[in-house]
N, C-alpha and C. Protein backbone atom coordinates (compact mmCIF):
# COMPACT_ATOMS: atom_id res chain seq x y z
N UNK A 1 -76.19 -6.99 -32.56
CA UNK A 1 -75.85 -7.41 -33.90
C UNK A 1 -74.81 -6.47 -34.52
N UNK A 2 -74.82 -5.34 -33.68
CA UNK A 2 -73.78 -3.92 -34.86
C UNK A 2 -72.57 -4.78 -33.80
N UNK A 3 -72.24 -5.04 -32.78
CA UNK A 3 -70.94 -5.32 -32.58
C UNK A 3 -70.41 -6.11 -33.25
N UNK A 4 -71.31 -7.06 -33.54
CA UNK A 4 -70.69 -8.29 -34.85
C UNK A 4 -70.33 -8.04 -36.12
N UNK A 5 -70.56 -7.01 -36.35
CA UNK A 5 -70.30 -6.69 -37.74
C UNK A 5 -68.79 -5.58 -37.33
N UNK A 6 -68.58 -5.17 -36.38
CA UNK A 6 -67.39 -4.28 -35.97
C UNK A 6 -66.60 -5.52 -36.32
N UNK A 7 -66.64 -6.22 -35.48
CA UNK A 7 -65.57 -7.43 -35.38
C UNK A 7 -65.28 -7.68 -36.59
N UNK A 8 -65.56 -7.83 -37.79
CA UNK A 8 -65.41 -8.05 -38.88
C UNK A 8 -64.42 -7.00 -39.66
N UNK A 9 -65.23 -6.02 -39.32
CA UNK A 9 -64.43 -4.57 -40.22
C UNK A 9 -63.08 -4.47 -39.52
N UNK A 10 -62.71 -4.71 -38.08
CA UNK A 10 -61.67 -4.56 -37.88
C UNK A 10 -60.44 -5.50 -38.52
N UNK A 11 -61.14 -6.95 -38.27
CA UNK A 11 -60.15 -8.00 -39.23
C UNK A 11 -60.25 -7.32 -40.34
N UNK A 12 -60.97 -6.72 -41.44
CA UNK A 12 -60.57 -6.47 -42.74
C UNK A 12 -59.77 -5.38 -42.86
N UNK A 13 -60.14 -4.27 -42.00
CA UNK A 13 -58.74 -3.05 -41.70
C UNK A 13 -57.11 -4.06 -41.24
N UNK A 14 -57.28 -4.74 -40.20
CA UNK A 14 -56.46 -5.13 -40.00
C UNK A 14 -55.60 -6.52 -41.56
N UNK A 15 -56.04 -6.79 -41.92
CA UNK A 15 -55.56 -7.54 -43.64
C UNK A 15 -55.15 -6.52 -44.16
N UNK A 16 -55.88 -5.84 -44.88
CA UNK A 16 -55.37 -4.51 -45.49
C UNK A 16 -54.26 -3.58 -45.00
N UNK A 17 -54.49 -3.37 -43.66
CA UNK A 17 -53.29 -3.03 -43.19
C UNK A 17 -51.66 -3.92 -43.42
N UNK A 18 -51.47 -5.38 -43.48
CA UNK A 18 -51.19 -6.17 -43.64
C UNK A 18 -50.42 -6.22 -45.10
N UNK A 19 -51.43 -6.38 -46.10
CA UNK A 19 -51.44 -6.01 -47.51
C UNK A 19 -50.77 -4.90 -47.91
N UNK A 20 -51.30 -3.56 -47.37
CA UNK A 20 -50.72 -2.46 -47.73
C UNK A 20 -49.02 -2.43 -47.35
N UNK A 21 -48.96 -2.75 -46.14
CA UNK A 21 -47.02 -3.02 -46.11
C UNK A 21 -46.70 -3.48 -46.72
N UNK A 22 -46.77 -5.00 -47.10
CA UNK A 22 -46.08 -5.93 -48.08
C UNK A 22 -46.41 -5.18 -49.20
N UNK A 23 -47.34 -4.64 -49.45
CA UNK A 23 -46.61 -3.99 -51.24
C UNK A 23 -45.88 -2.84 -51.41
N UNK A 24 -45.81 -1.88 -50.11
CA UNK A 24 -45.15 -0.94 -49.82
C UNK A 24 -43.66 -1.72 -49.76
N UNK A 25 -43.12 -2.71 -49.20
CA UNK A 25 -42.09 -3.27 -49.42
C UNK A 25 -41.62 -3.77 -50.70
N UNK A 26 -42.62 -4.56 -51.37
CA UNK A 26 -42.27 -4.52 -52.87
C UNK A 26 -41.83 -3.43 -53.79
N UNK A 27 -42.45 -2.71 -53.57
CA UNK A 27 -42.40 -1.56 -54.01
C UNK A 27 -40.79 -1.07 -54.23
N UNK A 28 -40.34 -0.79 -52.82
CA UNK A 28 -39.56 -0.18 -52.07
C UNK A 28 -38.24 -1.55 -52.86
N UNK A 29 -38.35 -3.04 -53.02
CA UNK A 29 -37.51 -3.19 -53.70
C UNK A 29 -37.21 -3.39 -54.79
N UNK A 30 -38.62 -2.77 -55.90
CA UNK A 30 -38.49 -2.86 -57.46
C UNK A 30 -37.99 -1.21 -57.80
N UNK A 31 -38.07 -0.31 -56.54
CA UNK A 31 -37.54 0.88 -56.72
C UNK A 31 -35.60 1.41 -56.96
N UNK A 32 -35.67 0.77 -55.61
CA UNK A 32 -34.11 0.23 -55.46
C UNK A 32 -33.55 -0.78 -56.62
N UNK A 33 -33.92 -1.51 -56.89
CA UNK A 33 -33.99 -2.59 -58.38
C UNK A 33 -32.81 -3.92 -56.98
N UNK A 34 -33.62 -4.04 -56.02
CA UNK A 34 -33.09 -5.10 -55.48
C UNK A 34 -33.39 -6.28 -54.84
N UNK A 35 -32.43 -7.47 -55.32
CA UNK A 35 -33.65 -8.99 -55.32
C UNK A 35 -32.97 -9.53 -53.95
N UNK A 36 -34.08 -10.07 -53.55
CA UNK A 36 -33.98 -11.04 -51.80
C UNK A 36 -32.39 -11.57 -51.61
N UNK A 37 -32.13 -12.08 -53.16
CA UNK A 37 -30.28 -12.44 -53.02
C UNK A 37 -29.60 -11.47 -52.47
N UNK A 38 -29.44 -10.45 -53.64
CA UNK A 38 -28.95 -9.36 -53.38
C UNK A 38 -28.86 -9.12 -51.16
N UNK A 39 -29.94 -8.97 -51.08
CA UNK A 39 -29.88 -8.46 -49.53
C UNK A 39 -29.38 -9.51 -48.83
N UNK A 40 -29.28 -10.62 -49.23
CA UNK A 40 -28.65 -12.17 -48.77
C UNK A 40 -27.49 -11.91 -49.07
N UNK A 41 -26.79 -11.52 -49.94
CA UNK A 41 -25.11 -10.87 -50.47
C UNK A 41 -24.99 -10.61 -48.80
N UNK A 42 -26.04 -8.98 -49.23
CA UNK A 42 -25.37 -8.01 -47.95
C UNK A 42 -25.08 -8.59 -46.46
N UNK A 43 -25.91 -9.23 -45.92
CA UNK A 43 -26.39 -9.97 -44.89
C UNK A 43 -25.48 -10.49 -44.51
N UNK A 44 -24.80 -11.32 -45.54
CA UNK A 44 -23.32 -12.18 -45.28
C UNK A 44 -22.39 -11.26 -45.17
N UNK A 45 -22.16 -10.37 -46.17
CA UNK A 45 -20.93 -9.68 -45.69
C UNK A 45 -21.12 -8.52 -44.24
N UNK A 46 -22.53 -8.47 -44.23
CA UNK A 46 -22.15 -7.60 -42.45
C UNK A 46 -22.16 -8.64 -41.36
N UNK A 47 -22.37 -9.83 -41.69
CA UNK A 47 -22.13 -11.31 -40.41
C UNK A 47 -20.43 -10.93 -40.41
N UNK A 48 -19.98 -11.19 -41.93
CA UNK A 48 -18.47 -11.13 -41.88
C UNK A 48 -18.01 -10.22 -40.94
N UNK A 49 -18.30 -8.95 -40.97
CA UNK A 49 -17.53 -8.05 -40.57
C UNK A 49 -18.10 -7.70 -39.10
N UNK A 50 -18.51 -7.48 -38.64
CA UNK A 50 -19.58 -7.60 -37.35
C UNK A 50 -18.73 -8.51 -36.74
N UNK A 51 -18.57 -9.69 -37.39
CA UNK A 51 -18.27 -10.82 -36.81
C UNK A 51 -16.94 -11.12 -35.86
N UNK A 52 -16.09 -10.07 -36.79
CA UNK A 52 -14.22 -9.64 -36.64
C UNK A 52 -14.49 -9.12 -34.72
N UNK A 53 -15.36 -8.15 -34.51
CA UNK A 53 -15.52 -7.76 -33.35
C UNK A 53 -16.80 -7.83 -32.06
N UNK A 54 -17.79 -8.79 -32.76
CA UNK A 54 -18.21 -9.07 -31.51
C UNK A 54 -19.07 -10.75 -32.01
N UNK A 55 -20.10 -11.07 -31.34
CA UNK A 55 -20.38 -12.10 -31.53
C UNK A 55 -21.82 -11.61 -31.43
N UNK A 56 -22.40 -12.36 -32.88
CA UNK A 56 -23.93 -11.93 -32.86
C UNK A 56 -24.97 -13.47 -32.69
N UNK A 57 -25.86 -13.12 -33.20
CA UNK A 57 -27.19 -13.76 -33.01
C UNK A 57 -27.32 -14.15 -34.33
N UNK A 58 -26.81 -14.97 -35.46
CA UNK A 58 -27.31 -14.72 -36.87
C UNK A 58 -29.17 -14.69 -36.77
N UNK A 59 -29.58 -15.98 -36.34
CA UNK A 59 -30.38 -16.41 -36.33
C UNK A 59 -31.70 -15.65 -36.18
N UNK A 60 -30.73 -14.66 -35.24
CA UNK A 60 -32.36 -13.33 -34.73
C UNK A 60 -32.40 -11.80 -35.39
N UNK A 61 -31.06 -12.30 -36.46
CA UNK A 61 -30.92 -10.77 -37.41
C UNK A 61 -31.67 -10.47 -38.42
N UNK A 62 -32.18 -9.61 -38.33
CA UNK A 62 -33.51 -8.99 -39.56
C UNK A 62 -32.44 -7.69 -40.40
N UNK A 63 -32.46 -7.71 -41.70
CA UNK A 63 -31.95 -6.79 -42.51
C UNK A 63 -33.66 -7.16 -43.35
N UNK A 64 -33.76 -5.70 -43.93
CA UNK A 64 -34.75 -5.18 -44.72
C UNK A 64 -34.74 -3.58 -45.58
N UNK A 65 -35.00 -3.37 -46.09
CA UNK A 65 -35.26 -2.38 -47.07
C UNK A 65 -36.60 -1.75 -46.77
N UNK A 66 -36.00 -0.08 -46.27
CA UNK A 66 -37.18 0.41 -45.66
C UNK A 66 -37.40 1.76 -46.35
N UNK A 67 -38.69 2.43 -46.42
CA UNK A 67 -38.88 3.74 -47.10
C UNK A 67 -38.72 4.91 -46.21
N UNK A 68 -37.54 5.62 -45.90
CA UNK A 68 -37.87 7.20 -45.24
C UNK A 68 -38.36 8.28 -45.65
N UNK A 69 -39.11 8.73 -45.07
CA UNK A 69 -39.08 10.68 -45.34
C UNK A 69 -38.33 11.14 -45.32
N UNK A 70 -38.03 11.86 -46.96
CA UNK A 70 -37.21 13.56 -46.31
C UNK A 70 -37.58 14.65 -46.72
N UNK A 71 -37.26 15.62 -47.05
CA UNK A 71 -37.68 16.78 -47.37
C UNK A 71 -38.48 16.98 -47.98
N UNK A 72 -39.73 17.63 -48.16
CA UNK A 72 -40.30 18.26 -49.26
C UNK A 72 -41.16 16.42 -49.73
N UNK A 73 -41.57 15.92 -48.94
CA UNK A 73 -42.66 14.72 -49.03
C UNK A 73 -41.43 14.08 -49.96
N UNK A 74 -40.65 13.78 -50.66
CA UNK A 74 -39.36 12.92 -50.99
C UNK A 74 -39.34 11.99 -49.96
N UNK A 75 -39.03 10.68 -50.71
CA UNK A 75 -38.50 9.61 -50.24
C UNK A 75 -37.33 8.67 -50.47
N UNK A 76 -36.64 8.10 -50.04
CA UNK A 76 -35.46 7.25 -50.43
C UNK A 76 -35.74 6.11 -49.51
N UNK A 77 -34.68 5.32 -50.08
CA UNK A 77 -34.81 3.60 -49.40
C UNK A 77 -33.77 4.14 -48.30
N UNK A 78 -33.78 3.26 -47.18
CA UNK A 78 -32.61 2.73 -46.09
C UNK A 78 -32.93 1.20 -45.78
N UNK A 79 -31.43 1.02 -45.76
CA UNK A 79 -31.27 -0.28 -45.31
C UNK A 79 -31.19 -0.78 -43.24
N UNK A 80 -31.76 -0.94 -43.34
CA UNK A 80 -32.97 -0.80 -41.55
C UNK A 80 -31.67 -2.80 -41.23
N UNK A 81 -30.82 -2.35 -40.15
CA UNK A 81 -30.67 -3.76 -39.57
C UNK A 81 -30.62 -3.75 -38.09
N UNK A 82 -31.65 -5.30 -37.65
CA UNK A 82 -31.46 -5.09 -36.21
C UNK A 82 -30.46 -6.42 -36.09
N UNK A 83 -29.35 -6.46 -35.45
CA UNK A 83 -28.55 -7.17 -35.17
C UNK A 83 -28.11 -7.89 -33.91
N UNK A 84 -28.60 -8.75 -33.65
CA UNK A 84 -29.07 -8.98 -31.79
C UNK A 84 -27.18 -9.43 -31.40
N UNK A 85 -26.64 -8.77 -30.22
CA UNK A 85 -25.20 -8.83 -29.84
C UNK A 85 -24.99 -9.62 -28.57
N UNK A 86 -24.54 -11.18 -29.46
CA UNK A 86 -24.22 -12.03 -27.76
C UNK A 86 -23.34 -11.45 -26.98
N UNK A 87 -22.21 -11.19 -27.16
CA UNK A 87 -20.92 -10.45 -26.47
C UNK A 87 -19.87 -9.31 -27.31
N UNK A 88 -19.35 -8.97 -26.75
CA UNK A 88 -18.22 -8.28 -28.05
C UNK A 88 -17.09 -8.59 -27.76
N UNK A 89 -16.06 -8.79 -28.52
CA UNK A 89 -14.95 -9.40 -28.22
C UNK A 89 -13.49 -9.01 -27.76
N UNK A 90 -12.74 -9.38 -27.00
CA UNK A 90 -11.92 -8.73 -26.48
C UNK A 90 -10.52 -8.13 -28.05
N UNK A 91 -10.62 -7.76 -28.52
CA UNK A 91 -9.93 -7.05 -29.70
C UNK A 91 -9.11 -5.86 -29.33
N UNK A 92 -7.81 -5.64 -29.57
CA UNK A 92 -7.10 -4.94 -28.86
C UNK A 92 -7.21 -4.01 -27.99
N UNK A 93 -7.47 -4.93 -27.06
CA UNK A 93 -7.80 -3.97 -25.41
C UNK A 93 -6.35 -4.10 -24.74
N UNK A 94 -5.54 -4.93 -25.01
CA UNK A 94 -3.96 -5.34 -24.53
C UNK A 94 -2.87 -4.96 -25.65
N UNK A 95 -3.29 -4.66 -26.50
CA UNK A 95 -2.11 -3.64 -27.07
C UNK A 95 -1.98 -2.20 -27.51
């Protein structure tokens, strides 16, 4: 009967765990004072430019707003992007 009740506590650690990020992310963008557009701005203009020299993945690109450590328990935002790269493009390799 105690294993059945483990099973339980772990799903509720695991929610909470869950919970606790997503408001750590909220957080992280009422700190910054920045709205889902806003990072939709950004998003487009690094497709733009990215774009000039290689060929990406839009579809599989994650941009997000993330909290680092630094010194002295201090924290600041970074902007965290993973950008998946179909090819890169031949751009003056012949001149």
């Amino acid at each position: 009967m105690l294993d059945f009740f483990k099973f339980f506590s772990k799903e509720d650690n695991k929610s909470k765990d869950i919970a606790k990020e997503r408001l750590k992310l909220i957080l992280i963008h009422d700190r910054a004072n920045v709205s889902p557009k806003f990072l939709d701005m950004i998003k487009g203009d690094i497709i733009k430019v990215i774009s000039n020299y290689m060929e990406i993945d839009e579809a599989g690109m994650d941009i997000k707003l993330s909290r680092i450590e630094r010194e002295n328990d201090n924290y600041s935002s970074a902007l965290i992007a993973n950008i998946p790269i179909k090819r890169m493009k031949k751009i003056g390799k012949n001149n």
